[in-house]
N, C-alpha and C. Protein backbone atom coordinates (compact mmCIF):
# COMPACT_ATOMS: atom_id res chain seq x y z
N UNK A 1 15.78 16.73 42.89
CA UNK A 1 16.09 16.56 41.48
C UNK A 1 16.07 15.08 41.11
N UNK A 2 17.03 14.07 42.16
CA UNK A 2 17.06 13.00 41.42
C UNK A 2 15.01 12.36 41.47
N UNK A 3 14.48 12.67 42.33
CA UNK A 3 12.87 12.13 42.72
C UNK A 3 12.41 12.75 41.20
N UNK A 4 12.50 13.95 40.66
CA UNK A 4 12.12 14.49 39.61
C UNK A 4 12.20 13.23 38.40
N UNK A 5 13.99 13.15 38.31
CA UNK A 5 14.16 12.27 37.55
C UNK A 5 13.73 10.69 37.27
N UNK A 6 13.61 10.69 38.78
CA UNK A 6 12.77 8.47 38.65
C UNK A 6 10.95 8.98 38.37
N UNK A 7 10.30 10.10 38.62
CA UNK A 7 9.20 9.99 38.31
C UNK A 7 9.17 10.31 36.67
N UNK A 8 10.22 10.94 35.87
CA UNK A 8 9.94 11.16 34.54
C UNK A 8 10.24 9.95 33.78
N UNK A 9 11.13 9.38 34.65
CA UNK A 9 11.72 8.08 33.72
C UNK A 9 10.59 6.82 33.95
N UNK A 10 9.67 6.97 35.16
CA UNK A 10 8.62 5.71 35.24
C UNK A 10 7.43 6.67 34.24
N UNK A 11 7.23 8.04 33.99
CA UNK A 11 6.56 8.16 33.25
C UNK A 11 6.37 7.90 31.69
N UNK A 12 7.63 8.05 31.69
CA UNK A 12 8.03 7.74 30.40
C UNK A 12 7.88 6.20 29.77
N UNK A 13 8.21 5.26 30.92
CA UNK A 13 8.00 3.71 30.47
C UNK A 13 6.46 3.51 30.51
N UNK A 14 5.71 4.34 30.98
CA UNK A 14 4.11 3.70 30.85
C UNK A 14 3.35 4.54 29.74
N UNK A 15 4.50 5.58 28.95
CA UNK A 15 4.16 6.16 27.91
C UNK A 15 4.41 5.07 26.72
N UNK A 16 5.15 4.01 26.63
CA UNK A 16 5.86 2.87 25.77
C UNK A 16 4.63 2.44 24.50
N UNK A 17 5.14 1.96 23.41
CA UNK A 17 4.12 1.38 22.70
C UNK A 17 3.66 0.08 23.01
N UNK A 18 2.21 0.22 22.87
CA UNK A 18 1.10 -0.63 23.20
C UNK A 18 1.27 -1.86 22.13
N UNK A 19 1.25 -3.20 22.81
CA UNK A 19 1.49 -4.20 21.94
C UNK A 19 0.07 -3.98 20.77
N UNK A 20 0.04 -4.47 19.84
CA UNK A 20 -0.83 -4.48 18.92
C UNK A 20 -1.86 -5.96 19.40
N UNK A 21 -3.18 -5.71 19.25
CA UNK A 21 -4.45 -6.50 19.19
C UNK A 21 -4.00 -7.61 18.53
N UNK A 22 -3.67 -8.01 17.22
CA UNK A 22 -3.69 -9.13 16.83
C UNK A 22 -3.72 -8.43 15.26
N UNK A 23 -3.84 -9.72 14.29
CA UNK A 23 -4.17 -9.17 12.61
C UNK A 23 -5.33 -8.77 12.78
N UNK A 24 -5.60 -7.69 11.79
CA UNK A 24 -6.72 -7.18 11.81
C UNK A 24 -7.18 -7.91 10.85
N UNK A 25 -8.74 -7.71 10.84
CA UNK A 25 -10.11 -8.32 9.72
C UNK A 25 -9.34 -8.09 8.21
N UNK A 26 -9.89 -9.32 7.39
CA UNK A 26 -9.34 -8.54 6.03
C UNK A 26 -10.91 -7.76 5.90
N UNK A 27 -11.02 -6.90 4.71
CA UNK A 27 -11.79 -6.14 4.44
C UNK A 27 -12.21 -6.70 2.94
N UNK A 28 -13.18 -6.79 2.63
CA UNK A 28 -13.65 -7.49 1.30
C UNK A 28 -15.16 -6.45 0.64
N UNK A 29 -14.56 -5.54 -0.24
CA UNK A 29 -15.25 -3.97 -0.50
C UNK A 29 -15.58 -3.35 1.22
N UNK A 30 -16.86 -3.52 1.52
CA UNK A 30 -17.37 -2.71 2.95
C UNK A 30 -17.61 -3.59 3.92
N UNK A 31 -17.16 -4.77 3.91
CA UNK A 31 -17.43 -5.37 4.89
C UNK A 31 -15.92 -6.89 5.44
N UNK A 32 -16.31 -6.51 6.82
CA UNK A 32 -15.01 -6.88 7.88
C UNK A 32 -15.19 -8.46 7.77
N UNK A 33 -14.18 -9.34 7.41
CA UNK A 33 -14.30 -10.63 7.18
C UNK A 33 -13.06 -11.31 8.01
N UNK A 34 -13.48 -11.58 9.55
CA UNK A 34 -12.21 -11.94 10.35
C UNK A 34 -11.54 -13.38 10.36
N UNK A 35 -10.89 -13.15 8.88
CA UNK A 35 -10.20 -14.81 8.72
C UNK A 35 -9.43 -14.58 10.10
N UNK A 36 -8.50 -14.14 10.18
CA UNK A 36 -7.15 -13.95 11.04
C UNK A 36 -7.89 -14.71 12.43
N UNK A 37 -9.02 -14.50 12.46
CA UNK A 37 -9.28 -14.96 13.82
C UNK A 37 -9.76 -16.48 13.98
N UNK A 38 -10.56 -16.49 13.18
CA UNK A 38 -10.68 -17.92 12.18
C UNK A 38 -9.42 -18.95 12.76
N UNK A 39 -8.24 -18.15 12.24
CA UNK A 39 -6.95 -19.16 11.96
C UNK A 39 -6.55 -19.23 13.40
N UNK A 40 -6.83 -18.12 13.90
CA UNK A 40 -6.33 -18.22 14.95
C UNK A 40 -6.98 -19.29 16.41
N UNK A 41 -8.61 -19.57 15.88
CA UNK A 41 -9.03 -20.49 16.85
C UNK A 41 -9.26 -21.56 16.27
N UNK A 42 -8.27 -22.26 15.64
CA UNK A 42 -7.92 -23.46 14.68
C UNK A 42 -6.68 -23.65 14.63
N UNK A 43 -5.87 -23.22 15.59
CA UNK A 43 -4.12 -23.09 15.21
C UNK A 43 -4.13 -24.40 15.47
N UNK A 44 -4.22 -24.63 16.58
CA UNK A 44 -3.90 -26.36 17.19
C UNK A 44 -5.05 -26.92 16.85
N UNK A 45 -5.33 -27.28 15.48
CA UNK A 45 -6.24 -28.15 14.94
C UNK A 45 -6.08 -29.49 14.23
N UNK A 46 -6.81 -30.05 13.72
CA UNK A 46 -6.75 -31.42 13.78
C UNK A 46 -6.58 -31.12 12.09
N UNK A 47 -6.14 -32.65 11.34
CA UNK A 47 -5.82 -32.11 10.21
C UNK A 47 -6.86 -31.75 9.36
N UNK A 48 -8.05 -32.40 9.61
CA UNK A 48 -9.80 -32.22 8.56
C UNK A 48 -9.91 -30.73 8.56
N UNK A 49 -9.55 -30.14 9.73
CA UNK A 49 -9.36 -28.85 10.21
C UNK A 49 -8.99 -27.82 9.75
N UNK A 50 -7.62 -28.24 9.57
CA UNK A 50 -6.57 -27.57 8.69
C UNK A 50 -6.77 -27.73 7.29
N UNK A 51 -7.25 -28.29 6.89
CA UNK A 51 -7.65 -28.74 5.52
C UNK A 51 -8.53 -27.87 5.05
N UNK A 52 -9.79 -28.22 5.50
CA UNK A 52 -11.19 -27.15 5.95
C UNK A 52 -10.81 -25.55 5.81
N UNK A 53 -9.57 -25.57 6.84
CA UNK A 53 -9.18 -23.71 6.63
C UNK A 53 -7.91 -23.55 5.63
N UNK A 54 -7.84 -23.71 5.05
CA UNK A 54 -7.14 -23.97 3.77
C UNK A 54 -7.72 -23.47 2.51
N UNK A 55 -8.89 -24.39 2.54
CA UNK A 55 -9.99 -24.19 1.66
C UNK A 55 -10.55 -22.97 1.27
N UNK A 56 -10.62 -22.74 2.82
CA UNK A 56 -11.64 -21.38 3.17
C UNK A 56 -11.12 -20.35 2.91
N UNK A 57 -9.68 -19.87 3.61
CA UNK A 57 -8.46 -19.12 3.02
C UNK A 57 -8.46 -18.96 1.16
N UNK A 58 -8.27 -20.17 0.77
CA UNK A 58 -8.38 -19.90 -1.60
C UNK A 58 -9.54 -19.52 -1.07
N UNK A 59 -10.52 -19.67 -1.01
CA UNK A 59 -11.80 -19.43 -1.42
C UNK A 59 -11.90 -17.81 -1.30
N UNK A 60 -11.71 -17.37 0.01
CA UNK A 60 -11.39 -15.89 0.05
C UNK A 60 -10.65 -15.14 -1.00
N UNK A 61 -9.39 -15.72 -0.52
CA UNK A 61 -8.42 -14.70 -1.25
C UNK A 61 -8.25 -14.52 -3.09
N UNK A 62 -9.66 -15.80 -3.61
CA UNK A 62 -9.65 -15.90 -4.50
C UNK A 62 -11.10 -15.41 -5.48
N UNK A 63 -11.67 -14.76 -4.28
CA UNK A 63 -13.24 -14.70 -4.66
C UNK A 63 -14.21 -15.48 -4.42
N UNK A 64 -14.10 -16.85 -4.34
CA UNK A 64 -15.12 -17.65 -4.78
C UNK A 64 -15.49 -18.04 -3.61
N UNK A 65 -16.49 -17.12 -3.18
CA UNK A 65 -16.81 -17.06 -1.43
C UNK A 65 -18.36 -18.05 -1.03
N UNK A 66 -19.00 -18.52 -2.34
CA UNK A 66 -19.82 -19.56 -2.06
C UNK A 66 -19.52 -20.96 -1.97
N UNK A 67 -18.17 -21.24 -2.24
CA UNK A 67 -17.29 -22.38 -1.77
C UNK A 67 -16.83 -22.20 -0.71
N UNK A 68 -16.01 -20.82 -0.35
CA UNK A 68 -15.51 -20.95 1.27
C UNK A 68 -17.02 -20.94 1.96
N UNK A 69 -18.40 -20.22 1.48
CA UNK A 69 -19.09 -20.58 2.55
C UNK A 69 -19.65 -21.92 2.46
N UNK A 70 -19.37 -22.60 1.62
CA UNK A 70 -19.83 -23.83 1.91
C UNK A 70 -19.00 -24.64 2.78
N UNK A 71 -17.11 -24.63 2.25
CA UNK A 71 -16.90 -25.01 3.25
C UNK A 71 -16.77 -24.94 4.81
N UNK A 72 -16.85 -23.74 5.33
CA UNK A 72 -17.48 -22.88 6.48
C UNK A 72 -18.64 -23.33 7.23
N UNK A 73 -19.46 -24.21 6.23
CA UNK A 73 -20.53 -25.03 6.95
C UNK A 73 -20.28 -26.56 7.72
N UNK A 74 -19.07 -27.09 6.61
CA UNK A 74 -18.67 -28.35 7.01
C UNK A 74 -17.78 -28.90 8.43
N UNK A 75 -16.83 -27.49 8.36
CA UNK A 75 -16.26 -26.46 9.03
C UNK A 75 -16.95 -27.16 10.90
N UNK A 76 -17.89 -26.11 10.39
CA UNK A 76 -19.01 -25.99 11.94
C UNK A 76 -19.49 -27.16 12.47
N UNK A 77 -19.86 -28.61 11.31
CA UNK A 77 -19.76 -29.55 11.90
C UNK A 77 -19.29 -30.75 12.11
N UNK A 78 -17.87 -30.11 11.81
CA UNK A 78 -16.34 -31.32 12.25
C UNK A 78 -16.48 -31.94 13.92
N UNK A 79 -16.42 -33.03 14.09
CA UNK A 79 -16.64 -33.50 15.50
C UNK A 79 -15.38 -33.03 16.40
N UNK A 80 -16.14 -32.77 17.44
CA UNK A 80 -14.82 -32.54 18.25
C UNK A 80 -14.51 -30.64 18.30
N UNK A 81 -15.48 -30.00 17.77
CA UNK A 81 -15.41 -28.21 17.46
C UNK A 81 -15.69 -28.24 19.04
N UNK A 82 -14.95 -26.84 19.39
CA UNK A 82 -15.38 -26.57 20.26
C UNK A 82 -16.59 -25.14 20.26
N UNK A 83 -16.72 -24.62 21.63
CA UNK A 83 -18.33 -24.03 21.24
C UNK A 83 -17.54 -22.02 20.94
N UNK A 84 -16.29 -22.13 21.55
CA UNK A 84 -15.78 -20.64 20.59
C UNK A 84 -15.47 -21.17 19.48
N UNK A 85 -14.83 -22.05 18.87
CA UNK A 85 -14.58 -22.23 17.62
C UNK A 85 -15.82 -22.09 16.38
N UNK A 86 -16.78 -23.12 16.97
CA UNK A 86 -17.95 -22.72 16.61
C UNK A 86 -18.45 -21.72 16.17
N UNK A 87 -18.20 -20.50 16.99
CA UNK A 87 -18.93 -19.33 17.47
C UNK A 87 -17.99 -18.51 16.47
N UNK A 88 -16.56 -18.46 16.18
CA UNK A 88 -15.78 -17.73 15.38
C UNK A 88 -16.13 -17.98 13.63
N UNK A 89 -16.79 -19.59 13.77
CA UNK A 89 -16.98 -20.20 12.22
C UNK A 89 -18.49 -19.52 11.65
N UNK A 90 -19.26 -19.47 13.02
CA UNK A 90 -20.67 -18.49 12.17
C UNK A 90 -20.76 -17.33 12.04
N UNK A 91 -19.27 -16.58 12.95
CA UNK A 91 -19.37 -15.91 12.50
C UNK A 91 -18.85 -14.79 11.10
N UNK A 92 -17.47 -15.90 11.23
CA UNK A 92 -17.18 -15.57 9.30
C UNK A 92 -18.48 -16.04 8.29
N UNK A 93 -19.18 -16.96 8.66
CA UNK A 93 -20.02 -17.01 7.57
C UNK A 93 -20.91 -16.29 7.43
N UNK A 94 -21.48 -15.09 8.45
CA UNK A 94 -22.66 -14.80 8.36
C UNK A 94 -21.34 -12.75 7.73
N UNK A 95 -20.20 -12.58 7.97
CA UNK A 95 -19.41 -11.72 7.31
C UNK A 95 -19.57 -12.13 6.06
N UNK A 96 -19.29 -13.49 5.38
CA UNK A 96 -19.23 -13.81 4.06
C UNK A 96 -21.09 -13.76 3.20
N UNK A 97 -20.93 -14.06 4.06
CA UNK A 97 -23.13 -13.90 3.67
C UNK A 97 -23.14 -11.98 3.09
N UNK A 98 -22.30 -11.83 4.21
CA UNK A 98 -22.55 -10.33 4.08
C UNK A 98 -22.23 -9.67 2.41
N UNK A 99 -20.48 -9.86 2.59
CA UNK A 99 -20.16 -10.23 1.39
C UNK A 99 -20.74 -10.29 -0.26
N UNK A 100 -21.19 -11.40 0.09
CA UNK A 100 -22.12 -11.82 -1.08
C UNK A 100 -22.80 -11.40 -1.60
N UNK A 101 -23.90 -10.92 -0.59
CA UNK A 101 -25.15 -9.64 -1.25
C UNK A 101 -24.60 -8.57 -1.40
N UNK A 102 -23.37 -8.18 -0.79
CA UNK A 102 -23.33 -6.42 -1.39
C UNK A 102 -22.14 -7.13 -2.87
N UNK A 103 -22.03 -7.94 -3.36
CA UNK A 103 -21.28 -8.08 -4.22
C UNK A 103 -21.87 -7.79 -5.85
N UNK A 104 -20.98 -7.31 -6.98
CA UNK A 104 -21.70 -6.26 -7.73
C UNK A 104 -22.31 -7.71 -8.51
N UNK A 105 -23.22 -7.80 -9.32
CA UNK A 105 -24.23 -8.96 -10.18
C UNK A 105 -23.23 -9.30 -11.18
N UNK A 106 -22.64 -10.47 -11.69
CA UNK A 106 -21.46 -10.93 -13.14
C UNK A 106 -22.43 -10.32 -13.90
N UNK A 107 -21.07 -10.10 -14.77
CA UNK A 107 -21.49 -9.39 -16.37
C UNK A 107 -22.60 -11.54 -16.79
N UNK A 108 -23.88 -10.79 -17.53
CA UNK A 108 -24.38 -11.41 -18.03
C UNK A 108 -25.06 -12.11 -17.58
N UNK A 109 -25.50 -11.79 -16.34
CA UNK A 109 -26.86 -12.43 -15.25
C UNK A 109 -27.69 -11.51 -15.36
């Protein structure tokens, strides 16, 4: 009985909840735009850096995603990037590219 009991109780701890992945992508209509990760391989950044993702952040959360992708370009060639950082910055831009074209035409174009 008690062997019963230490195998239900170790079963039970590897039944436990699973830490969570991280923030997920924001979503911008149909397509996955991973600021969160962005920020996250820029935490310990320099201040041009922080500045840069700042930018990029209004620019999102505000629409005006041909400014964050511009700054997204400047972004990529701050001295001193490393080659994942890099690699996280083309690839929000080429999400925001995405973005863009499925975005509906302004009234009056």
């Amino acid at each position: 009985m008690v062997a019963f009991s230490f195998i239900a109780v170790l079963g039970l701890a590897a039944c436990g909840p699973s830490k969570p992945a991280g923030p997920k992508p924001m979503m911008i209509g149909q397509v996955s735009v991973d600021i969160p990760k962005l920020q996250q391989a820029f935490s310990p950044a320099t201040p041009e850096a922080q500045i840069s993702l700042g930018k990029i952040i209004m620019g999102v959360r505000y629409g005006q995603y041909p400014s964050a992708l511009e700054e997204l370009g400047k972004m990529a060639n701050l001295p001193g990037i490393t080659e994942p950082q890099k690699k996280v910055v083309n690839d929000v831009i080429e999400q925001l590219k995405q973005v863009i074209a499925k975005a509906p035409a302004a009234p009056g174009r």
